[in-house]
PDB file of N, CA and C in Angstrom:
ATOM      1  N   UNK A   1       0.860  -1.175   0.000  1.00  0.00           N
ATOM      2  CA  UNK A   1       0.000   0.000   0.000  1.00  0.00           C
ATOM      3  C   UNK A   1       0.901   1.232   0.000  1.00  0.00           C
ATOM      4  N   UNK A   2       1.062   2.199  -0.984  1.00  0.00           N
ATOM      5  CA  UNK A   2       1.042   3.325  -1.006  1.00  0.00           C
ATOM      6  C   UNK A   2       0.419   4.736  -1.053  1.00  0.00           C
ATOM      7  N   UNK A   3       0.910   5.572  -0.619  1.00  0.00           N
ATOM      8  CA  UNK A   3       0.244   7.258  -0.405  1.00  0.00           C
ATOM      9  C   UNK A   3       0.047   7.645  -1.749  1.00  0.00           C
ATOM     10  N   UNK A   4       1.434   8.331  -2.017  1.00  0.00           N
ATOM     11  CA  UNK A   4       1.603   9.341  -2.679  1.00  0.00           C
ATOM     12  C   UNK A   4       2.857   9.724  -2.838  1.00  0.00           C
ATOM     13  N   UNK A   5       3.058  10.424  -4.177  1.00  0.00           N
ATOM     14  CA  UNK A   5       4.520  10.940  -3.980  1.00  0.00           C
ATOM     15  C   UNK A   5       5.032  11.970  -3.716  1.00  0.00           C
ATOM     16  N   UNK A   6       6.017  12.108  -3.437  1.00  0.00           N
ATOM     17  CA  UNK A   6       6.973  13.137  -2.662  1.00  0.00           C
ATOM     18  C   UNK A   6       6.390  14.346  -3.057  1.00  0.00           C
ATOM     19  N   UNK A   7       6.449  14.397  -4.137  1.00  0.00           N
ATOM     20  CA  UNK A   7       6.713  15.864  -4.871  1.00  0.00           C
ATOM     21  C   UNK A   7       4.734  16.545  -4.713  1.00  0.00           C
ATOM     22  N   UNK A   8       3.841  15.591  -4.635  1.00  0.00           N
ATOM     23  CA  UNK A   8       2.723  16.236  -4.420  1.00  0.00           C
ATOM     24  C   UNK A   8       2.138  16.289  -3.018  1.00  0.00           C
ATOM     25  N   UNK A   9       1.603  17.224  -3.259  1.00  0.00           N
ATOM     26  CA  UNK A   9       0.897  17.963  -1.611  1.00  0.00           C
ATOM     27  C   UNK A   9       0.134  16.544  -0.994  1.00  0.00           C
ATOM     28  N   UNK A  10       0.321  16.876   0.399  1.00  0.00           N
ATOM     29  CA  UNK A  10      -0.262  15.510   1.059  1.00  0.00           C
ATOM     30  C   UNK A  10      -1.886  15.393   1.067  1.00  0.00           C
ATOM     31  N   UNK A  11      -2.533  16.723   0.686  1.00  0.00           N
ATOM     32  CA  UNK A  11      -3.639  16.842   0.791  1.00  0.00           C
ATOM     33  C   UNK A  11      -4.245  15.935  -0.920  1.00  0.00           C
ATOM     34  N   UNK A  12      -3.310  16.028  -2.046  1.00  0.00           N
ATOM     35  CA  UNK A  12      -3.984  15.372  -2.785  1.00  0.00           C
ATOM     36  C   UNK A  12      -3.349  13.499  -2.975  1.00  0.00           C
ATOM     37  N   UNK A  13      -3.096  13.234  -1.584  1.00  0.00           N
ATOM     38  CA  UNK A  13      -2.660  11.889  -1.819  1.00  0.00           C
ATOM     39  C   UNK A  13      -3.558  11.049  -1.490  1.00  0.00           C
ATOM     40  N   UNK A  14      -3.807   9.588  -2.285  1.00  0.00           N
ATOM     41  CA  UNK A  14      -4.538   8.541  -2.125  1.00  0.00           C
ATOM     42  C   UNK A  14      -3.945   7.341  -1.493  1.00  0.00           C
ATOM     43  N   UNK A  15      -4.870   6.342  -0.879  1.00  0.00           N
ATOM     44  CA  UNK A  15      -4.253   4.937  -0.690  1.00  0.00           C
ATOM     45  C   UNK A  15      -4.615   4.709  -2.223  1.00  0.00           C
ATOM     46  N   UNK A  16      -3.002   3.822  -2.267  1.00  0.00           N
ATOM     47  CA  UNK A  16      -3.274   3.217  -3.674  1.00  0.00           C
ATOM     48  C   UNK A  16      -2.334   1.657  -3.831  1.00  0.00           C
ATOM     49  N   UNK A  17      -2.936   0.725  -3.997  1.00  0.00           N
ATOM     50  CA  UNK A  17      -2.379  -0.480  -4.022  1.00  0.00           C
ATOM     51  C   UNK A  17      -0.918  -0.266  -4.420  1.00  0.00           C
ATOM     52  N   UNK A  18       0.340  -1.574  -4.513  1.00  0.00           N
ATOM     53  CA  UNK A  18       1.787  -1.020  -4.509  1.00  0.00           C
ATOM     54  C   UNK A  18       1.702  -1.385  -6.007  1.00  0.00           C
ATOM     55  N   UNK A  19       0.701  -2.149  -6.839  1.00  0.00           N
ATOM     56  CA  UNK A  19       1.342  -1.670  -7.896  1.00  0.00           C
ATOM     57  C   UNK A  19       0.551  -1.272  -8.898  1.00  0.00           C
ATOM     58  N   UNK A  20      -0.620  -0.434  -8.580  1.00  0.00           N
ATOM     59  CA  UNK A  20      -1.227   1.514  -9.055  1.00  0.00           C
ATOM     60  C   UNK A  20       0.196   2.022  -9.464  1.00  0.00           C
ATOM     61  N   UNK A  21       0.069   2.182 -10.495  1.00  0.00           N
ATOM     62  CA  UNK A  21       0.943   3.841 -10.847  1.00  0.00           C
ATOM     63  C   UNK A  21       0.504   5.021 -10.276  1.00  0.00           C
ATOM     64  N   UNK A  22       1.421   5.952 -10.416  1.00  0.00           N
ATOM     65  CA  UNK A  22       1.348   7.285  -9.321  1.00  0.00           C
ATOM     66  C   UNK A  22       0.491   8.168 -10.432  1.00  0.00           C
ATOM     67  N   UNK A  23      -0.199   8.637 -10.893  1.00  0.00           N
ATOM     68  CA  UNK A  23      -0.625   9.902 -11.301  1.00  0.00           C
ATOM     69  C   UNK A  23      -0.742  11.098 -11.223  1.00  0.00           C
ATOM     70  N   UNK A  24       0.219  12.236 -11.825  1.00  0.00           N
ATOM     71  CA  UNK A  24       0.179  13.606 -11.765  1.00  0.00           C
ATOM     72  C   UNK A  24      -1.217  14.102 -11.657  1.00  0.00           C
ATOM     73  N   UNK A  25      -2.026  14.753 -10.737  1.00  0.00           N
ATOM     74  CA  UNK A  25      -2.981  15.670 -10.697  1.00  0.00           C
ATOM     75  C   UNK A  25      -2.815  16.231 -11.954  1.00  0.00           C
ATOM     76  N   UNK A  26      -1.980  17.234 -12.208  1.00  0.00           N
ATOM     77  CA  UNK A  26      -1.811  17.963 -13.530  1.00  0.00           C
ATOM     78  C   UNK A  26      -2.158  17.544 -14.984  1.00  0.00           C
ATOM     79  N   UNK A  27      -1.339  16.361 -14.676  1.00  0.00           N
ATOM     80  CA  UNK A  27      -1.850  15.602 -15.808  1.00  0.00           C
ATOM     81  C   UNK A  27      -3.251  15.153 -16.294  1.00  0.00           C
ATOM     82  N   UNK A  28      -4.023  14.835 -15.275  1.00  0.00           N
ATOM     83  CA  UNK A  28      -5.216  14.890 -15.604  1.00  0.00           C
ATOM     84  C   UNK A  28      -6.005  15.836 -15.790  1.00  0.00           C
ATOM     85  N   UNK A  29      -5.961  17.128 -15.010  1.00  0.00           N
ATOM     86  CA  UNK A  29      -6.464  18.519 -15.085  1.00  0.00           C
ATOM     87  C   UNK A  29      -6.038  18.959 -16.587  1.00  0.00           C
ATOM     88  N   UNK A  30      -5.400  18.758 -17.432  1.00  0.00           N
ATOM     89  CA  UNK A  30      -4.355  19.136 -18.792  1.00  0.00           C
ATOM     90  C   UNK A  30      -5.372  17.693 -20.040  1.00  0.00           C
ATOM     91  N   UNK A  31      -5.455  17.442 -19.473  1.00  0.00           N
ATOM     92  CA  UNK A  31      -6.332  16.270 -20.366  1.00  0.00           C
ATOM     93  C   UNK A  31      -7.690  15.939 -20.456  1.00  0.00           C
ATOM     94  N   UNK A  32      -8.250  16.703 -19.298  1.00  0.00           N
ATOM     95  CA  UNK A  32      -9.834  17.199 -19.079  1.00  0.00           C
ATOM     96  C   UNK A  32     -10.032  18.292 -19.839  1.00  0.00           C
ATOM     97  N   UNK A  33      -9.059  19.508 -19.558  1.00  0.00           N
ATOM     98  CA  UNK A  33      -9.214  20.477 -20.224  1.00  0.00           C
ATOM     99  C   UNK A  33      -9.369  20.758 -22.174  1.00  0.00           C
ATOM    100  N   UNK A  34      -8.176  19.721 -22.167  1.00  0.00           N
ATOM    101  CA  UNK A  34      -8.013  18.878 -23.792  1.00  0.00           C
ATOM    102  C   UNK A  34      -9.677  18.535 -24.263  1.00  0.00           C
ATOM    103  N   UNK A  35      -9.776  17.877 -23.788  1.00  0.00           N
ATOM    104  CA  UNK A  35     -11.483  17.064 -23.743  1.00  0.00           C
ATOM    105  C   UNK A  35     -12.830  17.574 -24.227  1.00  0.00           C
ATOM    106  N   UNK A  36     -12.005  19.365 -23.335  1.00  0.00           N
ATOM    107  CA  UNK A  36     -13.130  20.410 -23.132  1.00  0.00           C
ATOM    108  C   UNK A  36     -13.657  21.182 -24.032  1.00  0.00           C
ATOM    109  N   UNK A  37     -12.209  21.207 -24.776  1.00  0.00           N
ATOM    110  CA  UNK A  37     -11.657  22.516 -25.703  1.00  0.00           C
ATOM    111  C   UNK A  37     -12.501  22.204 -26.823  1.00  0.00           C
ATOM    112  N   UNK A  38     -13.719  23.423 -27.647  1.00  0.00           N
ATOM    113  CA  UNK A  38     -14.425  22.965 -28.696  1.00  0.00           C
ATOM    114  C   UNK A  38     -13.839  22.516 -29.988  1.00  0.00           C
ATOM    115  N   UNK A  39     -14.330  21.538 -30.447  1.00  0.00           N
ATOM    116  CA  UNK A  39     -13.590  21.547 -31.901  1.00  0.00           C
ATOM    117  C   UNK A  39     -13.807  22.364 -33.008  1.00  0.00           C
ATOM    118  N   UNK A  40     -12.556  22.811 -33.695  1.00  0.00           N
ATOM    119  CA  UNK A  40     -12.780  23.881 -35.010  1.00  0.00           C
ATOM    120  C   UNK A  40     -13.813  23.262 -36.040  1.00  0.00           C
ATOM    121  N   UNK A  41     -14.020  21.968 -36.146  1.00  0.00           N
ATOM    122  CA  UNK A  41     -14.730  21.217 -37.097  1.00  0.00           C
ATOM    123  C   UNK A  41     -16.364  21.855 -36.794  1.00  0.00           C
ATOM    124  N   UNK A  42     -16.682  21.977 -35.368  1.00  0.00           N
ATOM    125  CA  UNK A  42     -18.207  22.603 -35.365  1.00  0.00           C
ATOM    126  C   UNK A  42     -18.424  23.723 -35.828  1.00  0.00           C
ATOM    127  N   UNK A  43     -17.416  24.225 -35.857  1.00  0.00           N
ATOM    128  CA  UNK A  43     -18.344  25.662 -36.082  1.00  0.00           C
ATOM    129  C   UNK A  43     -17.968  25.754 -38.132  1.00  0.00           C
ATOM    130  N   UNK A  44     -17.154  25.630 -38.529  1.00  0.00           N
ATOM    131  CA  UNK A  44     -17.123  25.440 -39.956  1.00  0.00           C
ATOM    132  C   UNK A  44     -18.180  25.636 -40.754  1.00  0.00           C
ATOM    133  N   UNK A  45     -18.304  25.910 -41.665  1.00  0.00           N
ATOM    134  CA  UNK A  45     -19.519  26.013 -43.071  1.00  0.00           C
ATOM    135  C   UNK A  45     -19.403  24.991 -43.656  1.00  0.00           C
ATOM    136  N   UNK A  46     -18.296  24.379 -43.899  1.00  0.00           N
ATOM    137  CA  UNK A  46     -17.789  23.819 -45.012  1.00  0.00           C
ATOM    138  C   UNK A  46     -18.045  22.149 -44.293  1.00  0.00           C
ATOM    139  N   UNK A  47     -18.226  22.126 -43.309  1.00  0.00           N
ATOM    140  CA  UNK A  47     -18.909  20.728 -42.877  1.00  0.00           C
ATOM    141  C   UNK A  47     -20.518  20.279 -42.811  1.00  0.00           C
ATOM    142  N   UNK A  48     -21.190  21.348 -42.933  1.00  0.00           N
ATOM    143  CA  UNK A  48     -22.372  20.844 -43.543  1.00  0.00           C
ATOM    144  C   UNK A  48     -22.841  21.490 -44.832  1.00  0.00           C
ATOM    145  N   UNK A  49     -22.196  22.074 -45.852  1.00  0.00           N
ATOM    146  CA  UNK A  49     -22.126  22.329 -47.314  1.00  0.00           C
ATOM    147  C   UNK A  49     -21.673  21.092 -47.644  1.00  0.00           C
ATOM    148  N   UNK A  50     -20.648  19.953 -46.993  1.00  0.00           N
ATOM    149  CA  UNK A  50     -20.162  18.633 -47.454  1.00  0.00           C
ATOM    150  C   UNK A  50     -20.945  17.441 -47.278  1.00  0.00           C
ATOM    151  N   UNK A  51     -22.003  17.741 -45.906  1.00  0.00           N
ATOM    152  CA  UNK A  51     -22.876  17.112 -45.669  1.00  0.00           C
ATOM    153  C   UNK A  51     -23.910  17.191 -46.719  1.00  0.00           C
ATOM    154  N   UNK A  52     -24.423  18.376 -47.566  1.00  0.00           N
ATOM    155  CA  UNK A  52     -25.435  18.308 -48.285  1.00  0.00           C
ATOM    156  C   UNK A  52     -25.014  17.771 -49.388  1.00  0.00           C
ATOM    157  N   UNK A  53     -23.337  17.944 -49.988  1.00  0.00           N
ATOM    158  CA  UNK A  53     -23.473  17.618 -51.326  1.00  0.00           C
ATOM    159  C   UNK A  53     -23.295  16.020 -50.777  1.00  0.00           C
ATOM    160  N   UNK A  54     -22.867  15.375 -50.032  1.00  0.00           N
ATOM    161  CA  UNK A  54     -22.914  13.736 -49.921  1.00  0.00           C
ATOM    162  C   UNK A  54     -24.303  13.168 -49.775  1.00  0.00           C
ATOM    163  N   UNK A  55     -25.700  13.754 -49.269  1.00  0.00           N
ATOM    164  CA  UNK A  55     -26.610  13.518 -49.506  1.00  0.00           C
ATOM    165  C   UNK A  55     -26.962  13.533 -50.848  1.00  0.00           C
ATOM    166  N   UNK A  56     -26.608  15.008 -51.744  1.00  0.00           N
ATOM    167  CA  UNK A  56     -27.227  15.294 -52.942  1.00  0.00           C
ATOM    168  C   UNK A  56     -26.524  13.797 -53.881  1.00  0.00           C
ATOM    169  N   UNK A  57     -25.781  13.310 -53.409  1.00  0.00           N
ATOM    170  CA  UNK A  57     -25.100  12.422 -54.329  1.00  0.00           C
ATOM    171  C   UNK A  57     -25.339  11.267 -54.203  1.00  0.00           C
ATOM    172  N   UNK A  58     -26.004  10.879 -52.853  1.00  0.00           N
ATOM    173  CA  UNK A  58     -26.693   9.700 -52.709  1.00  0.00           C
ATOM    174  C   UNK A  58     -25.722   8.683 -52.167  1.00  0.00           C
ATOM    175  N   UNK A  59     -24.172   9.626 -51.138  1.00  0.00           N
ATOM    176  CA  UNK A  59     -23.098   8.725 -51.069  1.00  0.00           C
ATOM    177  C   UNK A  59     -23.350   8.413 -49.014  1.00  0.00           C
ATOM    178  N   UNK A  60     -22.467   7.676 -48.855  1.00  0.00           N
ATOM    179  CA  UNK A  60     -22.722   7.334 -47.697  1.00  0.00           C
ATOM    180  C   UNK A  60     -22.141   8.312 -46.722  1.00  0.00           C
ATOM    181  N   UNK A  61     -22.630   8.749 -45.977  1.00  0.00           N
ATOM    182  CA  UNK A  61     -21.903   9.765 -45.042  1.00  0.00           C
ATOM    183  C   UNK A  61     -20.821   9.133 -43.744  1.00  0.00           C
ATOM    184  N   UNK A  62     -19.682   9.878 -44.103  1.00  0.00           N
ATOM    185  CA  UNK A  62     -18.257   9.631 -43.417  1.00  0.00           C
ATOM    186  C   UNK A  62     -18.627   9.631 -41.953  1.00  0.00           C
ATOM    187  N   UNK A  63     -18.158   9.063 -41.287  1.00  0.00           N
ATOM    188  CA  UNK A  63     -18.094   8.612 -39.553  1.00  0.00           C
ATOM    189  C   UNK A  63     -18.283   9.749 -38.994  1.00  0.00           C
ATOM    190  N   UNK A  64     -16.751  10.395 -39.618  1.00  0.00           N
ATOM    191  CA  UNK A  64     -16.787  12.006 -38.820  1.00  0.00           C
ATOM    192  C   UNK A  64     -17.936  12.531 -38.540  1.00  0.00           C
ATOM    193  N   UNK A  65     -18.695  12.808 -39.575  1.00  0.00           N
ATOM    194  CA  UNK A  65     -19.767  13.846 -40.472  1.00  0.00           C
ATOM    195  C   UNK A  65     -20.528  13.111 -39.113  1.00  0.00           C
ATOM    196  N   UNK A  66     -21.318  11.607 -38.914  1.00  0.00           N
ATOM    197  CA  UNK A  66     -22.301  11.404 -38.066  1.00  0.00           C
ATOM    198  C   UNK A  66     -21.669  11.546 -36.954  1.00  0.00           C
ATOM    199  N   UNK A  67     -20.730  11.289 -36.551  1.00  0.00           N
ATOM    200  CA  UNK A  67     -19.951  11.620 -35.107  1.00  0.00           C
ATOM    201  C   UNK A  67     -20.554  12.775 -34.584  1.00  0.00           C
ATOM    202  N   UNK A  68     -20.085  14.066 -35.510  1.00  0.00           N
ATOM    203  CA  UNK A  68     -20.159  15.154 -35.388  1.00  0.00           C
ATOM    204  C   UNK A  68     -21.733  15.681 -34.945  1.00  0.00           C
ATOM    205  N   UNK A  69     -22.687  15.198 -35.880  1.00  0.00           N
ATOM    206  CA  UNK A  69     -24.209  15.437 -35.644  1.00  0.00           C
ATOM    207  C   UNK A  69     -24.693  14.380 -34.611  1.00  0.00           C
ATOM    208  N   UNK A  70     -23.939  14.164 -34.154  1.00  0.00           N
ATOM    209  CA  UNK A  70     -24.388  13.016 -33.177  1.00  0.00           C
ATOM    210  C   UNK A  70     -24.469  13.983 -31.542  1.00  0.00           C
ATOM    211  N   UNK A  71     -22.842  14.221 -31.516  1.00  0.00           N
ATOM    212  CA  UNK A  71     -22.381  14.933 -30.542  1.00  0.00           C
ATOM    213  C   UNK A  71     -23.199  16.383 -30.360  1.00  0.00           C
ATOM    214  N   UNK A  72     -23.416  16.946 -31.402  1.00  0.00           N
ATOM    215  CA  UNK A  72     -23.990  17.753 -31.549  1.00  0.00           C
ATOM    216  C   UNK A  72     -25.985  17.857 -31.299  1.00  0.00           C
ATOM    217  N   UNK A  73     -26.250  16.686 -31.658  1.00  0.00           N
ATOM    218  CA  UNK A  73     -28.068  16.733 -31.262  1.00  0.00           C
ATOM    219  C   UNK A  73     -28.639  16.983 -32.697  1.00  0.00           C
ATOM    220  N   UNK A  74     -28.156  17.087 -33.748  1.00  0.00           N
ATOM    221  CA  UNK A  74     -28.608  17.213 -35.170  1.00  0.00           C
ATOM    222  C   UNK A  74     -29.141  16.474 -36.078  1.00  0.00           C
ATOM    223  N   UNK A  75     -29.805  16.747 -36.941  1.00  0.00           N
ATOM    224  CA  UNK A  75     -30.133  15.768 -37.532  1.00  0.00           C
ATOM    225  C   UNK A  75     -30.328  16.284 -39.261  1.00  0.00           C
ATOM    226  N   UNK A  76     -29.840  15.489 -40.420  1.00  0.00           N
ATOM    227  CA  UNK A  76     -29.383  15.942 -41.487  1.00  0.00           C
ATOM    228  C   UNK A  76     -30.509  16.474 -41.816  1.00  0.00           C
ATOM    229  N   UNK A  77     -31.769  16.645 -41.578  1.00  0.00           N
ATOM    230  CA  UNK A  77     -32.727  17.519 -42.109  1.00  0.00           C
ATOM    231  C   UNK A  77     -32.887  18.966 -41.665  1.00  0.00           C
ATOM    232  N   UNK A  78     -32.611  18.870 -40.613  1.00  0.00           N
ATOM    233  CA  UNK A  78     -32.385  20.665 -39.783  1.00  0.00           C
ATOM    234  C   UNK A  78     -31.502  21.656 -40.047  1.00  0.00           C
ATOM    235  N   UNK A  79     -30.115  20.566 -40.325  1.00  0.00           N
ATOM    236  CA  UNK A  79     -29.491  21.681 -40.573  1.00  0.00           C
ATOM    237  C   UNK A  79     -28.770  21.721 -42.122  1.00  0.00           C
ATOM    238  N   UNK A  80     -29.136  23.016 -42.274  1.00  0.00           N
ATOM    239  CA  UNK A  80     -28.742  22.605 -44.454  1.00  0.00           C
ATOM    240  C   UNK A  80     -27.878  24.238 -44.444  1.00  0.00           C
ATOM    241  N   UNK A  81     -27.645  24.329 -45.740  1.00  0.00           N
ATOM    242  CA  UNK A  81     -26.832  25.381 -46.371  1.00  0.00           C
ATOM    243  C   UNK A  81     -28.321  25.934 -47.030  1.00  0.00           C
ATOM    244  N   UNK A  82     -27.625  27.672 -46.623  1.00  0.00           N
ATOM    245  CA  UNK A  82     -28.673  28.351 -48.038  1.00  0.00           C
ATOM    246  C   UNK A  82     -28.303  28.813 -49.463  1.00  0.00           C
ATOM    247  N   UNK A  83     -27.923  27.430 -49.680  1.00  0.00           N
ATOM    248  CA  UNK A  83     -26.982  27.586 -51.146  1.00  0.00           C
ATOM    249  C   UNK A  83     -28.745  28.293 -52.287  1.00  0.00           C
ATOM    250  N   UNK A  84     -29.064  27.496 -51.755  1.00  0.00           N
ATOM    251  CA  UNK A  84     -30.430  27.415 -53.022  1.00  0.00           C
ATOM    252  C   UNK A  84     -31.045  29.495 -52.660  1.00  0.00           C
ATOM    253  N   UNK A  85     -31.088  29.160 -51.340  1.00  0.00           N
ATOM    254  CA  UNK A  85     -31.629  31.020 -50.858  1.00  0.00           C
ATOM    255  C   UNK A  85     -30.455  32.308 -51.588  1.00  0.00           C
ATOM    256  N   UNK A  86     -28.900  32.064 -51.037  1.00  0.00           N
ATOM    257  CA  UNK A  86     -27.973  32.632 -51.810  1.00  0.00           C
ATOM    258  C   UNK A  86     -28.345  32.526 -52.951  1.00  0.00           C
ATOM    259  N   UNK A  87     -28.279  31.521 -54.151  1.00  0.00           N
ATOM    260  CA  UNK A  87     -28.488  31.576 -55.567  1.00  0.00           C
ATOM    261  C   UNK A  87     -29.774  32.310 -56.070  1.00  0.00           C
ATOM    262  N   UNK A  88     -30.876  32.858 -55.646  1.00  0.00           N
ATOM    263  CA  UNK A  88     -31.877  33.251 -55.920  1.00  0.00           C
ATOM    264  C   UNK A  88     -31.636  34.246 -55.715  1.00  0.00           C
ATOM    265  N   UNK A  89     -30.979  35.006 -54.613  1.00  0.00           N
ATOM    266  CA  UNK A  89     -30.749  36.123 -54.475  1.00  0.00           C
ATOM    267  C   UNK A  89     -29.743  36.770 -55.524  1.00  0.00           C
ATOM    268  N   UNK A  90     -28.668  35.844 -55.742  1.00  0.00           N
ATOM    269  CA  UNK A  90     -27.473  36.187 -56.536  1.00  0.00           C
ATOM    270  C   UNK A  90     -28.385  36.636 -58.171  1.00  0.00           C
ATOM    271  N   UNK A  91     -29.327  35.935 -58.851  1.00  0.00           N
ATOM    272  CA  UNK A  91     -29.606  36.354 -59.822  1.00  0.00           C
ATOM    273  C   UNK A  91     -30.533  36.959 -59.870  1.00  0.00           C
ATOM    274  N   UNK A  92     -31.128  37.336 -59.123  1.00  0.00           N
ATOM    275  CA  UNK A  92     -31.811  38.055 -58.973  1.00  0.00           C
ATOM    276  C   UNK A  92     -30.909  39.869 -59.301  1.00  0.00           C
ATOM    277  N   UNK A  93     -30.084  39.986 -58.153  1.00  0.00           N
ATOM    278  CA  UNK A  93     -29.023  40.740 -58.504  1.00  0.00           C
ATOM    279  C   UNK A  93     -28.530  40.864 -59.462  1.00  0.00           C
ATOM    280  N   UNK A  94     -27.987  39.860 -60.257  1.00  0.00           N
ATOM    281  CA  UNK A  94     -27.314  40.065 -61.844  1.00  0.00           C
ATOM    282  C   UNK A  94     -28.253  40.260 -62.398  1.00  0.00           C
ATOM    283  N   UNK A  95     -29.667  40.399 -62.176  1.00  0.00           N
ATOM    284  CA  UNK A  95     -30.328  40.648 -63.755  1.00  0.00           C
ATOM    285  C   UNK A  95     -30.759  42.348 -63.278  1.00  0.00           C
ATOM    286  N   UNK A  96     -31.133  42.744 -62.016  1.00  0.00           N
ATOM    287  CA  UNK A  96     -30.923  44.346 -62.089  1.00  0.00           C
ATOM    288  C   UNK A  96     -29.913  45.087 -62.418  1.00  0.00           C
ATOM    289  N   UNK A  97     -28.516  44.586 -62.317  1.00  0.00           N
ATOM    290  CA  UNK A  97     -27.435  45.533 -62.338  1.00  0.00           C
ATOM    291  C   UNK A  97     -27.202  45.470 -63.581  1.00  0.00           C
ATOM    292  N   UNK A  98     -27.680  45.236 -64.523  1.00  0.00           N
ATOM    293  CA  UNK A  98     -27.378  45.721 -65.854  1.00  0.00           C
ATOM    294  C   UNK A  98     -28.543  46.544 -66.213  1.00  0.00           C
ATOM    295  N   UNK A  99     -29.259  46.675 -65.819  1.00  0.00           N
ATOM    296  CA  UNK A  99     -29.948  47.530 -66.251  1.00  0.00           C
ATOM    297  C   UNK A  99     -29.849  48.935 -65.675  1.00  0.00           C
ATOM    298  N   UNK A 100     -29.610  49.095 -64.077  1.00  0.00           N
ATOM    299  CA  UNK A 100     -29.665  49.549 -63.657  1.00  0.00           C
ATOM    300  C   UNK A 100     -28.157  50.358 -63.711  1.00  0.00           C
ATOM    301  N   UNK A 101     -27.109  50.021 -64.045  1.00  0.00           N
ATOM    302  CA  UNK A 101     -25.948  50.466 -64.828  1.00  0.00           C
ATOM    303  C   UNK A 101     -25.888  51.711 -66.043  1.00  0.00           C
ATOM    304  N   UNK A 102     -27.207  51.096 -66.762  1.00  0.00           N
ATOM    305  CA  UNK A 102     -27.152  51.756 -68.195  1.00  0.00           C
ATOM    306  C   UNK A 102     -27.880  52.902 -67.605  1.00  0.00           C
ATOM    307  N   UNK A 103     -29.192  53.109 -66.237  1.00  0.00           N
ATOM    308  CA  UNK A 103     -29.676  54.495 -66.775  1.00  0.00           C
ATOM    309  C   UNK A 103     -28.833  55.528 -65.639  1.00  0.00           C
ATOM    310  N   UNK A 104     -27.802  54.891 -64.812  1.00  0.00           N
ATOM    311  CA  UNK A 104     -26.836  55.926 -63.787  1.00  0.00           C
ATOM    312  C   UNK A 104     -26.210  56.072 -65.005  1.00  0.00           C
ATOM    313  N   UNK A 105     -25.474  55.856 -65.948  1.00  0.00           N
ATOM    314  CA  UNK A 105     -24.088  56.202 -66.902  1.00  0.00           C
ATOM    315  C   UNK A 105     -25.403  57.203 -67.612  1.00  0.00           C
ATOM    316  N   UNK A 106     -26.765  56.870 -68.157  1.00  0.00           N
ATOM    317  CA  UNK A 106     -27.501  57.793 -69.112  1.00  0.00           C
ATOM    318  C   UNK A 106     -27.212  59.751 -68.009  1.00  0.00           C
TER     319      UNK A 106
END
């Protein structure tokens, strides 16, 4: 039966069978925190713009991709791109600005 080691405070020492390895406090506090830290992959555009075109294609969706909506509470119908809303808007736009070009220069 062992405590604890030298180098840590007696207040964070355990009984621990003699052959438990010793564990840094730190170390675990540093690896919780790791755990904690959000991933850059959620917040991205470009992970559910990839999600729609692998639906639009009828391909199987990558681990990640369900991992991700998993962890998250999602579900591939809720959350989409407004590719289709952008594009309506976009030509919509190109077909005024030519007209609207010619009577500022008149």
């Amino acid at each position: 039966m062992k405590y604890g080691a030298w180098y840590l405070k007696t207040k964070l020492w355990k009984k621990l069978m003699s052959n438990e390895p010793l564990i840094d406090p730190k170390i675990i506090l540093e690896a919780e925190r790791e755990r904690m830290k959000p991933d850059i992959i959620d917040d991205l555009y470009g992970t559910i713009a990839f999600k729609d075109f692998i639906l639009s294609r009828g391909y199987n969706m990558p681990h990640i991709l369900e991992k991700l909506f998993t962890r998250k509470g999602w579900d591939y119908e809720s959350v989409k791109t407004p590719i289709s809303k952008v594009t309506r808007i976009h030509l919509k736009l190109g077909e005024h600005t030519e007209e609207d070009d010619m009577t500022i220069l008149q």
